[in-house]
PDB file of N, CA and C in Angstrom:
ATOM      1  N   UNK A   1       0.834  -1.177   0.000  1.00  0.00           N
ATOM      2  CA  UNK A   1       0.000   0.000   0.000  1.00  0.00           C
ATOM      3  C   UNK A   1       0.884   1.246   0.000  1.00  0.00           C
ATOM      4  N   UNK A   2       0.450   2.181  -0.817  1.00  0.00           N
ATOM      5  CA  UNK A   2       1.727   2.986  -0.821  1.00  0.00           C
ATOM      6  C   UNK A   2       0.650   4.233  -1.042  1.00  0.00           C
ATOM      7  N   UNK A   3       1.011   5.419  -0.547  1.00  0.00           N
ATOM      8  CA  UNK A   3       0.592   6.385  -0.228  1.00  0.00           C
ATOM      9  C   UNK A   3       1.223   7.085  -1.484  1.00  0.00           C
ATOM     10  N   UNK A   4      -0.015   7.280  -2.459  1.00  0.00           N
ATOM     11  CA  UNK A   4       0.471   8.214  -3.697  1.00  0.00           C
ATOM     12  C   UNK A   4       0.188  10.170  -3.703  1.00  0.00           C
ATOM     13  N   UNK A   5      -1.067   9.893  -3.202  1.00  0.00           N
ATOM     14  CA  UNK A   5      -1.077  11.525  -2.514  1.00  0.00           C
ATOM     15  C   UNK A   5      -1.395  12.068  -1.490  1.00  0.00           C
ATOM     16  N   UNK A   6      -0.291  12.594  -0.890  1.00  0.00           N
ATOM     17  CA  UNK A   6       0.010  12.744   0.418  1.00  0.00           C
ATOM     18  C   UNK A   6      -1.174  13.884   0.614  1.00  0.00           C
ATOM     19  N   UNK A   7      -1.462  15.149  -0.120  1.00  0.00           N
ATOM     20  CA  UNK A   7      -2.244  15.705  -0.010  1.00  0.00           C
ATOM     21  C   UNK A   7      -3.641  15.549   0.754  1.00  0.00           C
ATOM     22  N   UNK A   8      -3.946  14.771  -0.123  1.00  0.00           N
ATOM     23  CA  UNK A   8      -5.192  13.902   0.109  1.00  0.00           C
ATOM     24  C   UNK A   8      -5.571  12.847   0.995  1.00  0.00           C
ATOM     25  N   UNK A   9      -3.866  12.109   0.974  1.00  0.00           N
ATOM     26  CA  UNK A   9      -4.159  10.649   1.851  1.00  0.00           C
ATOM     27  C   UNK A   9      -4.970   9.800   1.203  1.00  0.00           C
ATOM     28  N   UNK A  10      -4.294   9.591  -0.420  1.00  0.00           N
ATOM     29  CA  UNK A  10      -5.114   8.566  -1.032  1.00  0.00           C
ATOM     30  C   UNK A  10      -4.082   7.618  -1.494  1.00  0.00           C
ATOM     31  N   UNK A  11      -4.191   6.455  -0.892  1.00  0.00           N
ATOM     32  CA  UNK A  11      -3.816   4.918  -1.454  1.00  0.00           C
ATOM     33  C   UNK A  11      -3.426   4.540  -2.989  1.00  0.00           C
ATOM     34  N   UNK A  12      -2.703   4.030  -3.065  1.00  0.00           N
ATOM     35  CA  UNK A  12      -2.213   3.081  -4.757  1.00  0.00           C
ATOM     36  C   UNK A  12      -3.767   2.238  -4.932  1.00  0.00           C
ATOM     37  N   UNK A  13      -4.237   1.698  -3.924  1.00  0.00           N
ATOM     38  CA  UNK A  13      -5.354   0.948  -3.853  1.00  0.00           C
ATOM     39  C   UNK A  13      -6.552   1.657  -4.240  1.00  0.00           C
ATOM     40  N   UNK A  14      -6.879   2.563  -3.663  1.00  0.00           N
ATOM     41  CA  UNK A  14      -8.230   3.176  -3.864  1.00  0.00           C
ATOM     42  C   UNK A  14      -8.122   4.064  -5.057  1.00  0.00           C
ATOM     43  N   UNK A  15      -7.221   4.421  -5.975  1.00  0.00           N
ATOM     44  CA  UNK A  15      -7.099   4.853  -6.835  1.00  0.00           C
ATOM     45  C   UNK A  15      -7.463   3.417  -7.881  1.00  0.00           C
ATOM     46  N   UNK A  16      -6.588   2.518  -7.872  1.00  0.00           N
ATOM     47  CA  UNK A  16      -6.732   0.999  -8.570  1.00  0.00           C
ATOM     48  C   UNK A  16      -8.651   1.014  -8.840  1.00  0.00           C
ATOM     49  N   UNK A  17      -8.373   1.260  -7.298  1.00  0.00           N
ATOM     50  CA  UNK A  17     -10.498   0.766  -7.072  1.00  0.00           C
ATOM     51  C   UNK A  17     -11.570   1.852  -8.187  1.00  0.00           C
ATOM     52  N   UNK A  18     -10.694   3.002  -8.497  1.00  0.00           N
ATOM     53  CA  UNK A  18     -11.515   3.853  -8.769  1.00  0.00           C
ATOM     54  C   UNK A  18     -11.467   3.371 -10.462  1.00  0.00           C
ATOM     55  N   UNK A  19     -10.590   3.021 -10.649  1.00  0.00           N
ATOM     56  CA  UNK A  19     -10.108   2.725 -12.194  1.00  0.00           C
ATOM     57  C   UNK A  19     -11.338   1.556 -12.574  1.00  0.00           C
ATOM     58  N   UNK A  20     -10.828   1.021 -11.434  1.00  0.00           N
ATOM     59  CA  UNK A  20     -11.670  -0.754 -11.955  1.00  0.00           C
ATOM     60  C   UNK A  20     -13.498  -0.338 -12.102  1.00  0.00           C
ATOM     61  N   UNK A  21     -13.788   0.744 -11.106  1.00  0.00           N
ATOM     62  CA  UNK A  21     -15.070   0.868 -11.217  1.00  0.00           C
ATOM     63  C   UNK A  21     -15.409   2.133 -12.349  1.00  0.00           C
ATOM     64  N   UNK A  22     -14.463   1.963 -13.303  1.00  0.00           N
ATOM     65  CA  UNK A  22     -15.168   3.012 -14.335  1.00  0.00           C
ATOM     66  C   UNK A  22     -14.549   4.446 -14.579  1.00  0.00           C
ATOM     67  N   UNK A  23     -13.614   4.607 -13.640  1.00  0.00           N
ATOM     68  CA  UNK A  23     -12.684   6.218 -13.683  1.00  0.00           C
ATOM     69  C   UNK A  23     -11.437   5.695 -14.802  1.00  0.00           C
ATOM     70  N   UNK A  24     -11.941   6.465 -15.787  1.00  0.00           N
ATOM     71  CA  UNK A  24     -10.634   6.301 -16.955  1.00  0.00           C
ATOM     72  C   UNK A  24     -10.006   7.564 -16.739  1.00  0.00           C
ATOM     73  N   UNK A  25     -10.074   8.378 -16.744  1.00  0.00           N
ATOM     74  CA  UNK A  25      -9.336   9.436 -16.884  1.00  0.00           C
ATOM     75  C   UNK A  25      -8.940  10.212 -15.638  1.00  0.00           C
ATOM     76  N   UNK A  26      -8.358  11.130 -15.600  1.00  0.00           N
ATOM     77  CA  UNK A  26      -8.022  11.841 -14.634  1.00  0.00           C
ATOM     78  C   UNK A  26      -8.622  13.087 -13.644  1.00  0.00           C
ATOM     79  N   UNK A  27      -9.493  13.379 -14.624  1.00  0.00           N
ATOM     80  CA  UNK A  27     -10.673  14.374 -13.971  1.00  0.00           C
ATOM     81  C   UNK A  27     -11.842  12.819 -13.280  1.00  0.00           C
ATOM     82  N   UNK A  28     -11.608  11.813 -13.660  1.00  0.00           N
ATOM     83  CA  UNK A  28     -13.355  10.610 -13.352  1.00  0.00           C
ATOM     84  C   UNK A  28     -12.129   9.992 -11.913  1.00  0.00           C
ATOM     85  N   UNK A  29     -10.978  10.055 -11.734  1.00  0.00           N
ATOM     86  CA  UNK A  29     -10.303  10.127 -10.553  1.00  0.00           C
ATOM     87  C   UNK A  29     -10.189  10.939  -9.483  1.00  0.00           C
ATOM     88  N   UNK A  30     -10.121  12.424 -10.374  1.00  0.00           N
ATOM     89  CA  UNK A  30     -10.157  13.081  -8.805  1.00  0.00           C
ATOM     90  C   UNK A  30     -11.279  12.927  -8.336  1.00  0.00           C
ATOM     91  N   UNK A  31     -12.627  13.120  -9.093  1.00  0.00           N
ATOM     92  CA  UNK A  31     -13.674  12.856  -8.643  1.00  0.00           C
ATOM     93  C   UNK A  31     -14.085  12.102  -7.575  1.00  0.00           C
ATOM     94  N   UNK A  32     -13.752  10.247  -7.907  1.00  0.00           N
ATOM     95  CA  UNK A  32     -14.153   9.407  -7.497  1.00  0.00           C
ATOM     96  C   UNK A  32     -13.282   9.297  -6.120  1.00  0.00           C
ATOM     97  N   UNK A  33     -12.152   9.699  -6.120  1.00  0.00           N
ATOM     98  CA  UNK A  33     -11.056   9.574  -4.615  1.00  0.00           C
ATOM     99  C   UNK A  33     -10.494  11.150  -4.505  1.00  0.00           C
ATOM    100  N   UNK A  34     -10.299  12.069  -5.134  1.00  0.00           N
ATOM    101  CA  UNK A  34      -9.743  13.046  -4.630  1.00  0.00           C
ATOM    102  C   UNK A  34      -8.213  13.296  -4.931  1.00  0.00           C
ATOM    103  N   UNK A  35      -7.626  12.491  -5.468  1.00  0.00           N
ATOM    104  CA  UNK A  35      -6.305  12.197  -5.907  1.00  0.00           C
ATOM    105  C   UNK A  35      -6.014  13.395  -7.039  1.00  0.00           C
ATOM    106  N   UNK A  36      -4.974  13.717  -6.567  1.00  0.00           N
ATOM    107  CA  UNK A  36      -4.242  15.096  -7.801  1.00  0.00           C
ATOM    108  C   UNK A  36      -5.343  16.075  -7.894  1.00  0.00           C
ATOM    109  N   UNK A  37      -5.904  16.638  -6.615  1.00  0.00           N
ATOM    110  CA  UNK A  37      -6.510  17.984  -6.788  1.00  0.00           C
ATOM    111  C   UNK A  37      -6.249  18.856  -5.899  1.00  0.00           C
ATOM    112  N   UNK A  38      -4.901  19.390  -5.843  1.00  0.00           N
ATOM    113  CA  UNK A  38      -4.104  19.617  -4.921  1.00  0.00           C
ATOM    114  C   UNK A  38      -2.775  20.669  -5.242  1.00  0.00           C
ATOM    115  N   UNK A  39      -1.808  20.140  -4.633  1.00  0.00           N
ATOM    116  CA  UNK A  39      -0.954  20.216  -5.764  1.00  0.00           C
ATOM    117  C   UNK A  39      -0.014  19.828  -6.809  1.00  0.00           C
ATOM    118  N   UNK A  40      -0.731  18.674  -7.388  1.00  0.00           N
ATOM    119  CA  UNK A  40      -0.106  18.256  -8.282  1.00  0.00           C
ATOM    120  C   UNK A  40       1.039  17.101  -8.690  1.00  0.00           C
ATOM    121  N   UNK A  41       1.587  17.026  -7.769  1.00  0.00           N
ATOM    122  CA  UNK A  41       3.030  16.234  -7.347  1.00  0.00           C
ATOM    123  C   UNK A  41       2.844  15.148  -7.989  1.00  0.00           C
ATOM    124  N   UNK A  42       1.507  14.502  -7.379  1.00  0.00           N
ATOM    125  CA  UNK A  42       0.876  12.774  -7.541  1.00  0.00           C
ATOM    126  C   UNK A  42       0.957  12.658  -9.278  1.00  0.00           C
ATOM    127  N   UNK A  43       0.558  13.537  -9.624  1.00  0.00           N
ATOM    128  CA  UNK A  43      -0.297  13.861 -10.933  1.00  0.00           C
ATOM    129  C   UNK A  43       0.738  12.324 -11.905  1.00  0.00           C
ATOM    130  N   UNK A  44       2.129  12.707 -11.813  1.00  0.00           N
ATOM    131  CA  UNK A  44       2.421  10.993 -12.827  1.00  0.00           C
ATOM    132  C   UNK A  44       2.392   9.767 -12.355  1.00  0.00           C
ATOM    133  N   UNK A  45       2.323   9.617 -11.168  1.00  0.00           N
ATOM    134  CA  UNK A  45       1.833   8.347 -10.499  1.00  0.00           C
ATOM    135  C   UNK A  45       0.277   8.195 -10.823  1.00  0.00           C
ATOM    136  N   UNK A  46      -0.504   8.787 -10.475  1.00  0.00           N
ATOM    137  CA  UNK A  46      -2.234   8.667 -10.771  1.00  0.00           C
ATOM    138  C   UNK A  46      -2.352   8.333 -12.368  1.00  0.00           C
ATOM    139  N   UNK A  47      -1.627   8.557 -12.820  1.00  0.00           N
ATOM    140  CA  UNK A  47      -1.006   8.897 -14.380  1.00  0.00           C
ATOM    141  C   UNK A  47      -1.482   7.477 -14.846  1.00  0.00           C
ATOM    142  N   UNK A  48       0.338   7.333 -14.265  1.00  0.00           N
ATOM    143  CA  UNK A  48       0.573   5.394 -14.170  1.00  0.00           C
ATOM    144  C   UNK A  48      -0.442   4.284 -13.426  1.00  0.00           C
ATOM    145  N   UNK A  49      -1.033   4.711 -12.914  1.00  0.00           N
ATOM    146  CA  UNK A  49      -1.777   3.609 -12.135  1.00  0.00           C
ATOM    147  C   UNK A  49      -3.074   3.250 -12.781  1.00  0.00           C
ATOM    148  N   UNK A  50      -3.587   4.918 -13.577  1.00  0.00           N
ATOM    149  CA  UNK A  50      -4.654   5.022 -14.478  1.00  0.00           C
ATOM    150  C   UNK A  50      -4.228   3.975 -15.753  1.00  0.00           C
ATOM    151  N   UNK A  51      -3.356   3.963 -16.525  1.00  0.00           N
ATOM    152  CA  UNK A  51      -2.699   3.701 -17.196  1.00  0.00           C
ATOM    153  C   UNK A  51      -2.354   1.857 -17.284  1.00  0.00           C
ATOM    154  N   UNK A  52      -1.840   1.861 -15.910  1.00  0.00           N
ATOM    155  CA  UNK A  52      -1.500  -0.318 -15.986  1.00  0.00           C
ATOM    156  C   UNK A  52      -2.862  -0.432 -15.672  1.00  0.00           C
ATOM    157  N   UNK A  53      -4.299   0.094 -15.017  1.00  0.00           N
ATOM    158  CA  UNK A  53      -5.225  -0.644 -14.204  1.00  0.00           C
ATOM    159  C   UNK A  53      -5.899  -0.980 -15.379  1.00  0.00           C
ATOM    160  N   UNK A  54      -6.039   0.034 -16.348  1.00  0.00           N
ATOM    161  CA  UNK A  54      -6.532   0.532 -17.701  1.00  0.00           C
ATOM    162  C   UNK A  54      -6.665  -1.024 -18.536  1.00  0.00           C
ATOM    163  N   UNK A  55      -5.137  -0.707 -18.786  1.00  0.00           N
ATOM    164  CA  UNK A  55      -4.340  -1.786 -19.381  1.00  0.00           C
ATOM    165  C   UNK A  55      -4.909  -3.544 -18.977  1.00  0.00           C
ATOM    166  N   UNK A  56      -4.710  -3.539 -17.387  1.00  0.00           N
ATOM    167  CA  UNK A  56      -4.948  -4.815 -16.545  1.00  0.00           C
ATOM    168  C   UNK A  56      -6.664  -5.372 -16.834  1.00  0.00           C
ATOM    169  N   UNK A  57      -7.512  -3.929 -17.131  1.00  0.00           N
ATOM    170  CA  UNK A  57      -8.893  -4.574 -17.173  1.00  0.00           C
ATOM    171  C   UNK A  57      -9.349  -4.920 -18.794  1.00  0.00           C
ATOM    172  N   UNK A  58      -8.074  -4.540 -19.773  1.00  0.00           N
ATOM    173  CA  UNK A  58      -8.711  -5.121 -20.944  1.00  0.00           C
ATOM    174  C   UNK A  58      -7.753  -6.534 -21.301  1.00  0.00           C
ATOM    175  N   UNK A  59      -7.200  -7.075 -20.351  1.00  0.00           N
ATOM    176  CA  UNK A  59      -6.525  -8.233 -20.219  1.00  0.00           C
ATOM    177  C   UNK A  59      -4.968  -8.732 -20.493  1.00  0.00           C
ATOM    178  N   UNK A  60      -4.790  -7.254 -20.005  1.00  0.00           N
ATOM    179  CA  UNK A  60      -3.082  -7.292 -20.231  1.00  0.00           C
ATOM    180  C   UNK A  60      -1.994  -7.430 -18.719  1.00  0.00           C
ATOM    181  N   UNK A  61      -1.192  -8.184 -18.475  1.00  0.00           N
ATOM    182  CA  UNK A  61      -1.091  -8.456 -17.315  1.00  0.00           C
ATOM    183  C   UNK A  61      -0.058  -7.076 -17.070  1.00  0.00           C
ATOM    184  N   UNK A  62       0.055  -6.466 -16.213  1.00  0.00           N
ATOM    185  CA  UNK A  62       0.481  -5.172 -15.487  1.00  0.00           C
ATOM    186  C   UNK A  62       1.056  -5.409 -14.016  1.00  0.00           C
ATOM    187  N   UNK A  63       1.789  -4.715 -13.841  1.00  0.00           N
ATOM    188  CA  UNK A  63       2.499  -4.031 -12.054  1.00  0.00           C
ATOM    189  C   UNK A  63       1.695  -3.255 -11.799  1.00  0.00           C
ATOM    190  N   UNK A  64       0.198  -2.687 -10.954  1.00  0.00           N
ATOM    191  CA  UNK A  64      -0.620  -1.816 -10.503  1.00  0.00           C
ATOM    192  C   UNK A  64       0.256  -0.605  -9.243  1.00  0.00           C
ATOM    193  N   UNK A  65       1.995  -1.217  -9.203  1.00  0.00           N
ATOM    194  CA  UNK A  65       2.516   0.196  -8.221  1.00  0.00           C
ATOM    195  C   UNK A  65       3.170   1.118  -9.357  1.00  0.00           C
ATOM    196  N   UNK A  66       3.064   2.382  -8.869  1.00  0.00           N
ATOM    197  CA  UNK A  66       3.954   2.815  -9.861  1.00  0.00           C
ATOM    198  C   UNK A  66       5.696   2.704  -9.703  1.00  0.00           C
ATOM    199  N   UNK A  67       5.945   3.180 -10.969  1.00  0.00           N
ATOM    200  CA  UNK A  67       7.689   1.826 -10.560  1.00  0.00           C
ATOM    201  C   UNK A  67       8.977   3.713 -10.620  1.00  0.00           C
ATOM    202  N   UNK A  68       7.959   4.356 -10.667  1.00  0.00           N
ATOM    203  CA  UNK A  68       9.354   5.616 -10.701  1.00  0.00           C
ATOM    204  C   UNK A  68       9.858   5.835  -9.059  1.00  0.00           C
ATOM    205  N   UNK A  69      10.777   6.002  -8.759  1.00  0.00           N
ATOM    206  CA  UNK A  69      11.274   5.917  -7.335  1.00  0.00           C
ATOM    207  C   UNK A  69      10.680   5.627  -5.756  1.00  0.00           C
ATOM    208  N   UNK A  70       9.754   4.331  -6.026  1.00  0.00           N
ATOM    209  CA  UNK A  70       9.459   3.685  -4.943  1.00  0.00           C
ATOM    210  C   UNK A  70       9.927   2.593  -4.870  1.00  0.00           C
ATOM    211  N   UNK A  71      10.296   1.700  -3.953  1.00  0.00           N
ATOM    212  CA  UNK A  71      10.308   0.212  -3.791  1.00  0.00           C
ATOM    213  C   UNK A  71       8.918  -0.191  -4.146  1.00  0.00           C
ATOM    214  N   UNK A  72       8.867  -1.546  -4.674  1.00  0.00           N
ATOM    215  CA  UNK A  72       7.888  -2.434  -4.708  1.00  0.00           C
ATOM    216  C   UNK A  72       7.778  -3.281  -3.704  1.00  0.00           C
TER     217      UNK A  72
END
């Protein structure tokens, strides 16, 4: 579980969750969790996560953390 915006205090997870239930884009994210409406920082992680979950639900196998300077 990795804490992508600190701003907010929103999860790698509940962002994932927001994807899987229908948030493609980045405005149907902040919406749904609040993620990257702030200032910004998160914005290429939410990016990436939008991006592999995207990927993961039309049957492509994916890493759902983002991989730019965190441990996995």
């Amino acid at each position: 579980m990795a804490m992508i915006c600190h701003c907010r205090a929103v999860r790698d997870r509940t962002i994932v969750k927001a994807v899987q239930r229908g948030a493609t884009t980045m405005s149907d994210v902040q919406r749904a969790c609040g993620a990257n409406t702030m200032c910004g920082g998160c914005e290429p992680a939410v990016a990436e996560i939008i991006e592999q979950v995207t990927a993961a639900v039309a049957g492509k196998r994916v890493n759902v953390r983002p991989s730019f300077g965190m441990s996995t």
